[in-house]
Protein backbone atom coordinates (compact mmCIF):
# COMPACT_ATOMS: atom_id res chain seq x y z
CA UNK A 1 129.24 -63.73 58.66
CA UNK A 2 127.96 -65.29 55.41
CA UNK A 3 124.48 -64.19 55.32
CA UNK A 4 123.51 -66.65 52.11
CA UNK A 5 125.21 -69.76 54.16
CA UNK A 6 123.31 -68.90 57.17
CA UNK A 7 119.99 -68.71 55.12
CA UNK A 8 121.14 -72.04 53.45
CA UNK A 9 121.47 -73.14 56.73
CA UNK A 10 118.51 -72.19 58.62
CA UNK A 11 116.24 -73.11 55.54
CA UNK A 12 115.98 -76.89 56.45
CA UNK A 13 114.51 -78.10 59.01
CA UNK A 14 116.54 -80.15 60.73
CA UNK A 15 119.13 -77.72 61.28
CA UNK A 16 116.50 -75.31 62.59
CA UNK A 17 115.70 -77.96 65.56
CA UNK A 18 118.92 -78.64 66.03
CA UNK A 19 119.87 -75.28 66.76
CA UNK A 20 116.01 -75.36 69.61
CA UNK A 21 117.81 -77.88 71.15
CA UNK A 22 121.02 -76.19 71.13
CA UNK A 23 118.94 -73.56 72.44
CA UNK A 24 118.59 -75.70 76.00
CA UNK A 25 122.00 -76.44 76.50
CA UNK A 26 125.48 -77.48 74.92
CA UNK A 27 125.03 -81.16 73.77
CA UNK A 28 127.60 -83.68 72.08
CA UNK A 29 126.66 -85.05 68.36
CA UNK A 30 125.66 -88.54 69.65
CA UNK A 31 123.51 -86.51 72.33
CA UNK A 32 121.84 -84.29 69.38
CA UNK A 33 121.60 -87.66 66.98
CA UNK A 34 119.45 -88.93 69.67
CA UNK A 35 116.64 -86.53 68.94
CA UNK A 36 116.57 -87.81 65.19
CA UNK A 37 115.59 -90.63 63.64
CA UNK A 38 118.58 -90.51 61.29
CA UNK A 39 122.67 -91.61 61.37
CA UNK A 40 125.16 -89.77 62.92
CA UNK A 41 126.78 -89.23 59.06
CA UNK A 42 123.61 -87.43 58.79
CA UNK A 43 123.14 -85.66 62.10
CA UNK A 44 127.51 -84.75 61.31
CA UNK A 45 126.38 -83.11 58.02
CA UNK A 46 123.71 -81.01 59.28
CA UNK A 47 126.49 -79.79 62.18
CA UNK A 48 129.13 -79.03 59.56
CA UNK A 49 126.55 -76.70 57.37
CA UNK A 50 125.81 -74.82 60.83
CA UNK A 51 129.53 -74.80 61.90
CA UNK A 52 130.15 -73.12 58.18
CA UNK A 53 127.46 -70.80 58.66
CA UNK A 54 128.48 -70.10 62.19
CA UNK A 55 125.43 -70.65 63.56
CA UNK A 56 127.09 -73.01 66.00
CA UNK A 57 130.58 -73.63 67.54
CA UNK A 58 132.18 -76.37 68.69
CA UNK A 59 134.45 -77.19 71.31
CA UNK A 60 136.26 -80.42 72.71
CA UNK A 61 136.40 -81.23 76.16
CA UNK A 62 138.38 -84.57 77.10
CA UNK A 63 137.05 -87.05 74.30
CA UNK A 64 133.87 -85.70 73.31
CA UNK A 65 133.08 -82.17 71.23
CA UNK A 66 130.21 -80.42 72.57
CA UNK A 67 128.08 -78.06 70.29
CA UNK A 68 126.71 -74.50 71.21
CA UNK A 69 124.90 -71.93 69.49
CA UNK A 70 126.80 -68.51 68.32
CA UNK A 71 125.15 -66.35 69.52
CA UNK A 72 127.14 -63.39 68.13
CA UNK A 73 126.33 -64.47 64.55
CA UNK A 74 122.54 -65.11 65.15
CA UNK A 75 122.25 -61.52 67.22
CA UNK A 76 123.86 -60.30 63.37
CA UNK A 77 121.36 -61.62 61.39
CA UNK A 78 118.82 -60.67 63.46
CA UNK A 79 120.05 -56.86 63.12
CA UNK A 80 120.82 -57.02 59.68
CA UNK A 81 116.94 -58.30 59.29
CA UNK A 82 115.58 -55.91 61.41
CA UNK A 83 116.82 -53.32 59.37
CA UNK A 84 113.96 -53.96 56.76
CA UNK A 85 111.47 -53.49 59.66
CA UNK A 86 112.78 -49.77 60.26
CA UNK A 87 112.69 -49.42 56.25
CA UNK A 88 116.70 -48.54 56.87
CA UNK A 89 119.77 -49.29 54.22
């Protein structure tokens, strides 16, 4: 885990309600580009800066590629950040 590309990639916005819907269910790029009002270059873009944070994974079924949250990787960051909390190195 990258912990500067995941901060890159949590610090917009976008990306951080993508990944609240993500947090519902698996959902296709045209279903997540729905929730926007932006293109589906743009709604790719934001996917491909979680995907090289993994944040999120992807995975094609039949024609489409449905998106999902890593889990793993979040649980991580969350560990490595609680560390400050304890005041541990």
């Amino acid at each position: 885990m990258s912990i500067q590309l995941a901060f890159k990639a949590l610090s917009d916005p976008t990306r951080r309600d993508i990944l609240e819907l993500l947090r519902e269910r698996d959902m296709t790029a045209g279903e997540i580009a729905e929730q926007f009002n932006m293109t589906k270059p743009s709604i790719s873009h934001h996917l491909n800066l979680l995907k090289q944070a993994d944040l999120v994974i992807d995975e094609r079924q039949g024609q489409f590629i449905y998106y999902s949250i890593n889990t793993t990787v979040l649980q991580d960051l969350m560990s490595w950040l609680w560390t400050f909390k304890k005041g541990e190195k």
